[in-house]
Each structure stands twice: as structure tokens, then as C-alpha cells.
C-alpha atoms as a PDB file:
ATOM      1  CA  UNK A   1       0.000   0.000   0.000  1.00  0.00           C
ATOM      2  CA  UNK A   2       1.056   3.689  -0.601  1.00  0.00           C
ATOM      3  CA  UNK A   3       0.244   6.636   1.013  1.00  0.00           C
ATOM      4  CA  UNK A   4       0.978  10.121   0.497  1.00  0.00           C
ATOM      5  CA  UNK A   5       1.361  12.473   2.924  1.00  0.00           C
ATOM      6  CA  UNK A   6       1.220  16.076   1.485  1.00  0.00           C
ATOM      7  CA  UNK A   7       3.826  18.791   2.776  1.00  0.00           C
ATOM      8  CA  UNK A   8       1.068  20.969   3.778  1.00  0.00           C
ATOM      9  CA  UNK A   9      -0.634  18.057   6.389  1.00  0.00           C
ATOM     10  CA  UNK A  10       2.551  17.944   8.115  1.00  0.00           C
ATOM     11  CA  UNK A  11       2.655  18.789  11.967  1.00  0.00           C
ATOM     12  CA  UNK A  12       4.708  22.202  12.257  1.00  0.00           C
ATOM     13  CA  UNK A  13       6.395  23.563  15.199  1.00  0.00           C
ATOM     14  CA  UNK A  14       8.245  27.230  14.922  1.00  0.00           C
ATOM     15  CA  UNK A  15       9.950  29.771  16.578  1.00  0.00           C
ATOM     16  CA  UNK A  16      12.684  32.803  16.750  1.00  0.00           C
ATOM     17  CA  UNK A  17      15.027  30.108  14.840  1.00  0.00           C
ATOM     18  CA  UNK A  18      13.648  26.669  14.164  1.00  0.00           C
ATOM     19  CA  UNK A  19      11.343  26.184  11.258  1.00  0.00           C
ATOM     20  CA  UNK A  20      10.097  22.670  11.741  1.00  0.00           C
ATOM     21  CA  UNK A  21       7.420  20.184   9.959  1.00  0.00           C
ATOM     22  CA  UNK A  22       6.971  16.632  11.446  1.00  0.00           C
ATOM     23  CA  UNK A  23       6.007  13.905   9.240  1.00  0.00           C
ATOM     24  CA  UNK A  24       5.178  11.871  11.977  1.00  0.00           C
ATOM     25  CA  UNK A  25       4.505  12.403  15.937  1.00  0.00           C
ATOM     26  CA  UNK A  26       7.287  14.328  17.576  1.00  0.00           C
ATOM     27  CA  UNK A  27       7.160  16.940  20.642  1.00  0.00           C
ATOM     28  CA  UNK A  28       4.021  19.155  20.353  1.00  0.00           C
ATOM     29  CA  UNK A  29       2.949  17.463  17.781  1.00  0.00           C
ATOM     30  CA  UNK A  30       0.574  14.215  18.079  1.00  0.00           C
ATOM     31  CA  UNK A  31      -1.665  12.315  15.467  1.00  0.00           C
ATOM     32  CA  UNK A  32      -2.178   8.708  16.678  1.00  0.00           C
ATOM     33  CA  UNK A  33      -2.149   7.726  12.557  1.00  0.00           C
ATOM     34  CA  UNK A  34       0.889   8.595  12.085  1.00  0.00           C
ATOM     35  CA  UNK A  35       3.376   7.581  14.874  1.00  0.00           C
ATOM     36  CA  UNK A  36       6.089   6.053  11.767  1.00  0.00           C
ATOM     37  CA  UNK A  37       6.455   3.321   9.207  1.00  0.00           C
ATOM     38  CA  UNK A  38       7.939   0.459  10.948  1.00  0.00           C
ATOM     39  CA  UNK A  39      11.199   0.723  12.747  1.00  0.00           C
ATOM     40  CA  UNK A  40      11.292   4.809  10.926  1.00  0.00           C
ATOM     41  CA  UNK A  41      10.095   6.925  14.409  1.00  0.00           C
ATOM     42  CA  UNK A  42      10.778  10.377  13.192  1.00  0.00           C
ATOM     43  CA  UNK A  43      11.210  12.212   9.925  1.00  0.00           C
ATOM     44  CA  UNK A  44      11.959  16.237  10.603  1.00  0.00           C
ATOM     45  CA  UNK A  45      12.134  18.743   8.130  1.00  0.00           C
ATOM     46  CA  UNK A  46      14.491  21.265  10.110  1.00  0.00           C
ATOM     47  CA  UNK A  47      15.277  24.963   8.818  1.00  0.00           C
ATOM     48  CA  UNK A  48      17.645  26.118  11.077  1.00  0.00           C
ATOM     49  CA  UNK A  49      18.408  30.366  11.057  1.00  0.00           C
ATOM     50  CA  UNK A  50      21.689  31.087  10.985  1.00  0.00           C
ATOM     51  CA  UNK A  51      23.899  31.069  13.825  1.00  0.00           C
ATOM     52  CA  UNK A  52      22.049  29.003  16.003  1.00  0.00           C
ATOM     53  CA  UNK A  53      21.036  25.177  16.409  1.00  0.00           C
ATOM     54  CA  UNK A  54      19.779  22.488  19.207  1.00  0.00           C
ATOM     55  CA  UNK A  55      22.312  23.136  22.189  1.00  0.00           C
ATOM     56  CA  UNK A  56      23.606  19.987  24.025  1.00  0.00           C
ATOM     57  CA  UNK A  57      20.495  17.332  24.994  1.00  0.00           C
ATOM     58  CA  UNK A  58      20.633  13.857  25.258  1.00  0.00           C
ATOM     59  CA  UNK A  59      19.373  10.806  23.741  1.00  0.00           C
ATOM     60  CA  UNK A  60      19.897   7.208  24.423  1.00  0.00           C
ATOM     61  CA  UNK A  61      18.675   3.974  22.165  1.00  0.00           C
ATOM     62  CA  UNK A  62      17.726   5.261  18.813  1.00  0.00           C
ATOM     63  CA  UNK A  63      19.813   5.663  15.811  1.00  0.00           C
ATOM     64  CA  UNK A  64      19.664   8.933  14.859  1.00  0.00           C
ATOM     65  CA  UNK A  65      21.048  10.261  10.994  1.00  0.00           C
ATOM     66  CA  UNK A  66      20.884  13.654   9.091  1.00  0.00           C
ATOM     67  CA  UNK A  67      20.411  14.490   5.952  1.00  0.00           C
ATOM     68  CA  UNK A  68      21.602  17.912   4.718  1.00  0.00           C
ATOM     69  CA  UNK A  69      19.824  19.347   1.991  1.00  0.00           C
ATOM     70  CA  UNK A  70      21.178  23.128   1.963  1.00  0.00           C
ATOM     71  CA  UNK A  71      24.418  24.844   3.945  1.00  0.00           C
ATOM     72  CA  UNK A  72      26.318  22.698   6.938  1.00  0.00           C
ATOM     73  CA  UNK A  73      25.430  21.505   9.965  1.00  0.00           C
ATOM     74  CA  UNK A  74      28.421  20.993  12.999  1.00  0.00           C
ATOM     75  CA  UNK A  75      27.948  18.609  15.590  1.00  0.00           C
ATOM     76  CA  UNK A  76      29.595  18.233  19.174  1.00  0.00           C
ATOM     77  CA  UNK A  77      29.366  15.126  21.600  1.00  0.00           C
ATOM     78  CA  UNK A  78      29.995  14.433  25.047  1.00  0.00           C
ATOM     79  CA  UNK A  79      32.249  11.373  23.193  1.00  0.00           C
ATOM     80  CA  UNK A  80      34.692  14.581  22.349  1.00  0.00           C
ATOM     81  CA  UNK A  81      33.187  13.787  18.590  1.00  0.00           C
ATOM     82  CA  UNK A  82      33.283  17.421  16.442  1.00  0.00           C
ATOM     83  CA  UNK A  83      32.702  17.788  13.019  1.00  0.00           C
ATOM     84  CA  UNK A  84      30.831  19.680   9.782  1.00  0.00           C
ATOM     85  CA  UNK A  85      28.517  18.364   7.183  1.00  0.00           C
ATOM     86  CA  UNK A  86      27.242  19.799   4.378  1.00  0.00           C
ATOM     87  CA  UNK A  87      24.739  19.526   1.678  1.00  0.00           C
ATOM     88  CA  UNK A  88      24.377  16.304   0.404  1.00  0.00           C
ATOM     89  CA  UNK A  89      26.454  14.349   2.809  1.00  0.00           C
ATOM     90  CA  UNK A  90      25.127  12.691   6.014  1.00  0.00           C
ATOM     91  CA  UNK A  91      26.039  12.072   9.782  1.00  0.00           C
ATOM     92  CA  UNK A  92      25.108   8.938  11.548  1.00  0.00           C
ATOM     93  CA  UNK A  93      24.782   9.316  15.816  1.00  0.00           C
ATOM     94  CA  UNK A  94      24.411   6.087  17.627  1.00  0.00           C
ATOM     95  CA  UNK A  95      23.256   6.920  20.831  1.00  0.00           C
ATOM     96  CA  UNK A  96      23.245   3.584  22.611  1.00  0.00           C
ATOM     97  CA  UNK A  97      23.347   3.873  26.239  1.00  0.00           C
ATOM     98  CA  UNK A  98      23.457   7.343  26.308  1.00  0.00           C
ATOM     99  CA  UNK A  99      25.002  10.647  24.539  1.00  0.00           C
ATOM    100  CA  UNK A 100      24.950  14.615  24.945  1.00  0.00           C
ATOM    101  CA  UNK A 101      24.742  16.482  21.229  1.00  0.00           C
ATOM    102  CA  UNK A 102      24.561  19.461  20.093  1.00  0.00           C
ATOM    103  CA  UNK A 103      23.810  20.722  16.423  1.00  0.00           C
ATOM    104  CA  UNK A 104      24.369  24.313  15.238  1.00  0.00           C
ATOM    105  CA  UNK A 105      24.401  26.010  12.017  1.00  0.00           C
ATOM    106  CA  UNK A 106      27.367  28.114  11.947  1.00  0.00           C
ATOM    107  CA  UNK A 107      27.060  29.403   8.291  1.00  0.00           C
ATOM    108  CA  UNK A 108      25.421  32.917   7.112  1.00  0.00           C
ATOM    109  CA  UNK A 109      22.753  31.063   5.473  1.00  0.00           C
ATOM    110  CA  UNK A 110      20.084  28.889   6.694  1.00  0.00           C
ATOM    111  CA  UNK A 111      20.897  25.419   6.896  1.00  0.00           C
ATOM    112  CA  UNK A 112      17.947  22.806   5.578  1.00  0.00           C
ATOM    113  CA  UNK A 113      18.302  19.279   7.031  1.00  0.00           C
ATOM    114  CA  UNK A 114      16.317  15.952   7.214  1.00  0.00           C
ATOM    115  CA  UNK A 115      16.659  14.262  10.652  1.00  0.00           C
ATOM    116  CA  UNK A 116      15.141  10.438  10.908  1.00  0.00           C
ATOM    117  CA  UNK A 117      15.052   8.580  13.817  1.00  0.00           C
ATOM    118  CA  UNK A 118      15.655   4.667  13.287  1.00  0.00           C
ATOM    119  CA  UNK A 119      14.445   2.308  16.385  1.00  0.00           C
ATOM    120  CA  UNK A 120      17.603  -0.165  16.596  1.00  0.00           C
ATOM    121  CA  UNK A 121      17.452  -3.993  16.606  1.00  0.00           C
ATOM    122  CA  UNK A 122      19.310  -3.980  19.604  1.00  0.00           C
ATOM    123  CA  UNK A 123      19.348  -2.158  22.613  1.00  0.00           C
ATOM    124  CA  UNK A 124      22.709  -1.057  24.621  1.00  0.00           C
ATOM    125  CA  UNK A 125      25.105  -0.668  21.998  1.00  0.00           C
ATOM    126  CA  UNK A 126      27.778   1.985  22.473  1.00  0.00           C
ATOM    127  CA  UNK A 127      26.692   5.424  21.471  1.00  0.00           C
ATOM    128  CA  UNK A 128      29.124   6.415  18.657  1.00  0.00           C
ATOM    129  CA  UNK A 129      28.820   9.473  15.521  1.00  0.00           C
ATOM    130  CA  UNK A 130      30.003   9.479  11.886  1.00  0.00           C
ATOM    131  CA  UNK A 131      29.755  11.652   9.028  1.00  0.00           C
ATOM    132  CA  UNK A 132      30.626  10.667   5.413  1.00  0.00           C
ATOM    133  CA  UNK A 133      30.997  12.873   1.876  1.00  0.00           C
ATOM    134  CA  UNK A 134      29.218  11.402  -1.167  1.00  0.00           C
ATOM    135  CA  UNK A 135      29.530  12.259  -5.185  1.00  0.00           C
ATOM    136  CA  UNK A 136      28.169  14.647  -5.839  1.00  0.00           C
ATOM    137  CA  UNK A 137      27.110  15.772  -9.446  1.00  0.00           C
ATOM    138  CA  UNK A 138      25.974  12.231 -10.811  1.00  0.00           C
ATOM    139  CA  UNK A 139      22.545  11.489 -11.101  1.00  0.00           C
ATOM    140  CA  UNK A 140      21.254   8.060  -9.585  1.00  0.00           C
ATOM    141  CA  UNK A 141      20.688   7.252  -5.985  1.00  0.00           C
ATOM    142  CA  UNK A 142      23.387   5.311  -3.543  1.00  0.00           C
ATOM    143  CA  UNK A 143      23.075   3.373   0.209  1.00  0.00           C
ATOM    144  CA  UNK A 144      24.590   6.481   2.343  1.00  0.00           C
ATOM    145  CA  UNK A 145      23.947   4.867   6.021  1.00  0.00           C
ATOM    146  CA  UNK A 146      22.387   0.856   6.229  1.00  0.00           C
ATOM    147  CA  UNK A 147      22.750  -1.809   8.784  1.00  0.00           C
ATOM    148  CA  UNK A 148      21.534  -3.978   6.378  1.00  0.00           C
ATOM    149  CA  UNK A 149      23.332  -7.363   5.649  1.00  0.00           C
ATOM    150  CA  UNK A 150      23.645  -6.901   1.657  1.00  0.00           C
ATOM    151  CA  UNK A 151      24.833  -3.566   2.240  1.00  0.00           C
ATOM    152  CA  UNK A 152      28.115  -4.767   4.096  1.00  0.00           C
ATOM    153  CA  UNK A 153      30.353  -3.760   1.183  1.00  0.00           C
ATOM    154  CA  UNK A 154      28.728  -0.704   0.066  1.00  0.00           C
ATOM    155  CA  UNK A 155      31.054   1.562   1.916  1.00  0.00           C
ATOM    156  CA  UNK A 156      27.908   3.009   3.890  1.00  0.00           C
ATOM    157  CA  UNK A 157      27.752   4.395   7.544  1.00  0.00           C
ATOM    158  CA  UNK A 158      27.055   1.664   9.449  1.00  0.00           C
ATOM    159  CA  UNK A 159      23.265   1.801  11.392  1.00  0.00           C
ATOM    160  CA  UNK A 160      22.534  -0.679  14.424  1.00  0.00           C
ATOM    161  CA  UNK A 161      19.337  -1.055  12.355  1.00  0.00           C
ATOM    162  CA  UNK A 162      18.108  -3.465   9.689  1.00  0.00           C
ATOM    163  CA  UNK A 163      17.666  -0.197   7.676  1.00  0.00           C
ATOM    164  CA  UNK A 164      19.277   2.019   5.106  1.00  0.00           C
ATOM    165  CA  UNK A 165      19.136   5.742   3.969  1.00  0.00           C
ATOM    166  CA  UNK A 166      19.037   5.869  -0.085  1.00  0.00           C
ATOM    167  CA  UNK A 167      19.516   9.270  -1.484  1.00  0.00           C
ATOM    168  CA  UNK A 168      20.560  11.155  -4.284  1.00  0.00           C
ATOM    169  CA  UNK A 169      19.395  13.311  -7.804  1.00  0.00           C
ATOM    170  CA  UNK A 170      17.239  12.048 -10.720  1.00  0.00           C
ATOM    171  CA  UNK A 171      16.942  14.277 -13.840  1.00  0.00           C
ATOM    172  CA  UNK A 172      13.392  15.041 -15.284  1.00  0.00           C
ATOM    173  CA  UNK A 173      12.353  11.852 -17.273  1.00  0.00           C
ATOM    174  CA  UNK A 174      14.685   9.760 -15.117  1.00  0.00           C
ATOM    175  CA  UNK A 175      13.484   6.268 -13.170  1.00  0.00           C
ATOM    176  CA  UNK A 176      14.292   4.382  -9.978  1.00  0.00           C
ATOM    177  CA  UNK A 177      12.777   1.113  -9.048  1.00  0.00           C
ATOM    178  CA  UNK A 178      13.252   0.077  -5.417  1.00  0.00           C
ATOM    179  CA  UNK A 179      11.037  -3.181  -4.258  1.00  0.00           C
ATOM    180  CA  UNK A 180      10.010  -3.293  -0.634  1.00  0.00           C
ATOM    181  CA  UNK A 181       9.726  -7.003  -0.020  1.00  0.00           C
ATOM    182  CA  UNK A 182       6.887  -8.375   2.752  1.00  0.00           C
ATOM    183  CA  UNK A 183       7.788  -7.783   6.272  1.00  0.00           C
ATOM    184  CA  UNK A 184       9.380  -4.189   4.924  1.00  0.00           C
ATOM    185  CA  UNK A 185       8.430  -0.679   4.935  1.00  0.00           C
ATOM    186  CA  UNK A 186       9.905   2.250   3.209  1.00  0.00           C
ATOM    187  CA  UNK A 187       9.559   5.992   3.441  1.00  0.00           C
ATOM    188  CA  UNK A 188      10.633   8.800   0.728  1.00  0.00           C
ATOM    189  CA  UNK A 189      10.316  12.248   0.525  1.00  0.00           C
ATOM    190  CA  UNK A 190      11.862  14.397  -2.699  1.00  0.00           C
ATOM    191  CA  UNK A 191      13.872  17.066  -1.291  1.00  0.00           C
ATOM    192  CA  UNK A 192      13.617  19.254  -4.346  1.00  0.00           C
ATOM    193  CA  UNK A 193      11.206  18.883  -7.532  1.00  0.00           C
ATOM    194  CA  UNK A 194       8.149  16.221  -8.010  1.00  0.00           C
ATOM    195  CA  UNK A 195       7.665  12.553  -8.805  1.00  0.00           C
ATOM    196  CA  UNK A 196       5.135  10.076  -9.975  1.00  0.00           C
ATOM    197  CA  UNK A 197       5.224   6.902  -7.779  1.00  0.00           C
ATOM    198  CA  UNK A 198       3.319   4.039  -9.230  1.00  0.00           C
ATOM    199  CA  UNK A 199       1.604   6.349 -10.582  1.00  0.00           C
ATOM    200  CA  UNK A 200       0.925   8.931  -7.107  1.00  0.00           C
ATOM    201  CA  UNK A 201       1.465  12.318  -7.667  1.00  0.00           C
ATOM    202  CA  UNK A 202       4.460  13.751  -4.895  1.00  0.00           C
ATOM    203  CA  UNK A 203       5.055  17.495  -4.514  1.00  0.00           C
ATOM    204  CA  UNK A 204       8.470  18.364  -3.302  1.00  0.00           C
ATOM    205  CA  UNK A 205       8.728  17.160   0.526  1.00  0.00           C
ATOM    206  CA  UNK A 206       5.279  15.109   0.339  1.00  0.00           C
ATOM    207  CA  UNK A 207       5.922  11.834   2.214  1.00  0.00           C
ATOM    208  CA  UNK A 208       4.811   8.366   0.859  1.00  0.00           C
ATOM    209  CA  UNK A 209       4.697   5.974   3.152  1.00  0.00           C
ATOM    210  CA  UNK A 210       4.804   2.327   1.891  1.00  0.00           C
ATOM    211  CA  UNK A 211       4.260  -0.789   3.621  1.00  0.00           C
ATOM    212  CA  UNK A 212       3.549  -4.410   1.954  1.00  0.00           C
ATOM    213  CA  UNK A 213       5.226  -6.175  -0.449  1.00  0.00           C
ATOM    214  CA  UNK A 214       5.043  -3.520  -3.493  1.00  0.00           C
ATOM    215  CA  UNK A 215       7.722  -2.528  -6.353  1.00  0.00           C
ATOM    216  CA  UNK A 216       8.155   0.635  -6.684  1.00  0.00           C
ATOM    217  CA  UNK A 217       8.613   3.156  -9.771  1.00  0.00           C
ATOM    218  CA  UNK A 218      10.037   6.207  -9.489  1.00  0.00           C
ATOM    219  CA  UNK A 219       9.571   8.804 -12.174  1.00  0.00           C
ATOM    220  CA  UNK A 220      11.294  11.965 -12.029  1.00  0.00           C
ATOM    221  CA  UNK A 221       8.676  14.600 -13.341  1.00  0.00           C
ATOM    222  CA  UNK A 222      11.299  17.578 -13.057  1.00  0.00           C
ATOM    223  CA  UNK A 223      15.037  17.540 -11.720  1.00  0.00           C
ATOM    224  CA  UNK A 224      14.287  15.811  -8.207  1.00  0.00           C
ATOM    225  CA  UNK A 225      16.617  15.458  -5.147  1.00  0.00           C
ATOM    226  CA  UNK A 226      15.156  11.942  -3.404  1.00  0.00           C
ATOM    227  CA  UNK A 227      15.740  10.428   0.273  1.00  0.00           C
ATOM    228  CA  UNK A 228      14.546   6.549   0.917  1.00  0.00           C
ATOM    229  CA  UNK A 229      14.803   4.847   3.535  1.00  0.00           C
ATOM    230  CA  UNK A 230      13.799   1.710   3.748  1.00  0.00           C
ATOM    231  CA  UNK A 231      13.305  -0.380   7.250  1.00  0.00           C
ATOM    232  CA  UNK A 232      11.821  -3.747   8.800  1.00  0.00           C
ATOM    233  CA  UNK A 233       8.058  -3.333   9.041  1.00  0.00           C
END
């Protein structure tokens, strides 16, 4: 099955420097129909103003990964972790038993991000953060972050998750097939620009949330910037 969720439906939260929409249950924000798509919790569409960001808070058993779509986010951990991501590339936090982060965009522009929560298979790993660069400039979507067993090789940030983040750029006209096998769910929202999935209309940052065994087309209907993820159901 496949269900849209349209950018406008999303639950929003806002202030002096957070620009937030919630595709699923998070903080303030509560809809008992939409509390995520198997082991996917949380899916944030964060607009950060510049010079500021989420000062140090903890978190503990969740695997935790951003997606920059525009500028850089830095991140600091109580593991003495420290480094900046920017557009296109991803970061990875494990918290495990327990960490301290914060996030901050330190450029003169706001920075865009997609944060997704991941439920992990198991529970009381060590907490733990990476951050990886990916091509940039070639259309077609790659595994950036997976925990899953085919994976292994791919050169992806590891997740304590049978899950992986799929991202990347299709050019109008262009098609991706991804199948989501039984006992799977997926999750994708186009960054930038508009698809046609099995034949669903998706605005840019619409959600479509898929669950059952179903093979999926992806049509890019203008230049489109695409994140996946795909998780046990």
C-alpha cells in the first residue's frame, strides 16, 4: 500500500530560529495515525536560522542520521566527537546507552536538514557518531547509512538497524525502481522537484509511506533530489 502524505498536512512547530514540519509524531505534535512506518520513528524537516542550532540534549537507544539538503550543519558530543557536514552528505549518531549532542548552524545562510530517527534492533550498543561525503554531481541514488546485511560492502555508515538511507538526484524523465519485499516498509520524501510513484502524484517534501510487499517506480517529473529509507516493518 502507498500513502501520500502532502507537505502541507505535516505537523509544524516554529519559533525565533527553528522552522520545523513533522512527518510523523514528535514533541508538540501528536496524530495517533501517524506515529512512523515500521522501525522509521521520526522524519523532521528542520530549517535552522543562521547562527544558532539544538544546544547539548541527550538521547539514548535510537539511531539517529541527518540528511543535509542546503548549507552545513556541525555537531559536538559528550564522546569529544566534532565535526561539519554539508549539503548532500550525512552524519550517523548512535546513541546507545546514552550521549549529549549538540547541532548548530554556523554558516550565514540557513541550513535545511532531514533528521530520521531509526528504532535499533538492539538495545545497549555503544553510542558512537560518523559523518561521510558522497559524489556529488551524478545522477542516480546510492546506500549512504544501512545496517543492512547486503549492504556490508557498500562503503555506507554503518546503522545498528536493519535499515538504510538511499539518497541522491534524478533528472526530469529519469526512473528508480526500489522493491520493498513483505515484512518491509519504506519511506521517501523528494527534497527538491516532483515525482510520480506508481503512478501517485508527490510534490516536493510530500511523504509516501509504503508498507507491503510492493515494487516501486520512481519517475522523475522535473530535476528531483530523493531520500529513501527503507526499514523492517
Amino acid at each position: 500500500m502507498i500513502t501520500v502524505q502532502p507537505f502541507a498536512s505535516l505537523g509544524a512547530f516554529r519559533n525565533e530560529w527553528l522552522n520545523a514540519k513533522h512527518h510523523f509524531s514528535f514533541g508538540g505534535y501528536h496524530d495517533p495515525s501517524r506515529m512512523g512506518v515500521g522501525n522509521l520513528r521520526v522524519w523532521n524537516d528542520d530549517e535552522i536560522a543562521p547562527g544558532t542550532g539544538f544546544d547539548p540534549h541527550p538521547h539514548r537507544e535510537m539511531e539517529i542520521i541527518t540528511y543535509v539538503r542546503e548549507g552545513a550543519i556541525t555537531h559536538r558530543d559528550s564522546l569529544g566527537n566534532e565535526g561539519r557536514t554539508e549539503a548532500g552528505d550525512v552524519q550517523v549518531m548512535h546513541a546507545g546507552t546514552g550521549i549529549v549532542h549538540g547541532e548548530y548552524n554556523k554558516e550565514k545562510t540557513p541550513t535545511r536538514i532531514f533528521q530520521i530517527w531509526i528504532t535499533p534492533d538492539v538495545r545497549g550498543a555503544k553510542p558512537g557518531w560518523g559523518a561521510k561525503e558522497f559524489p556529488k554531481g551524478d545522477a542516480g541514488l546510492s546506500v549512504l547509512a544501512s545496517g543492512r546485511k547486503q549492504d556490508a560492502e557498500s562503503g555506507a555508515l554503518p546503522l545498528n538497524a536493519d535499515a538504510a538511507v538511499i539518497a541522491g538526484t534524478l533528472k526530469a524523465g529519469q526512473t528508480y525502481k526500489h522493491t520493498v519485499p513483505a515484512g518491509r516498509a519504506a519511506y521517501l520524501v523528494p527534497a527538491t522537484g516532483s515525482l510520480t510513484v506508481n503512478g501517485a502524484k508527490v510534490g516536493a517534501r510530500d511523504g509516501v509511506a509504503v508498507t507491503g510487499n510492493e515494487a516501486l517506480t520512481i519517475v522523475a517529473n522535473d530535476d528531483a533530489e530523493i531520500v529513501l529509507v527503507d526499514v523492517a516493518a
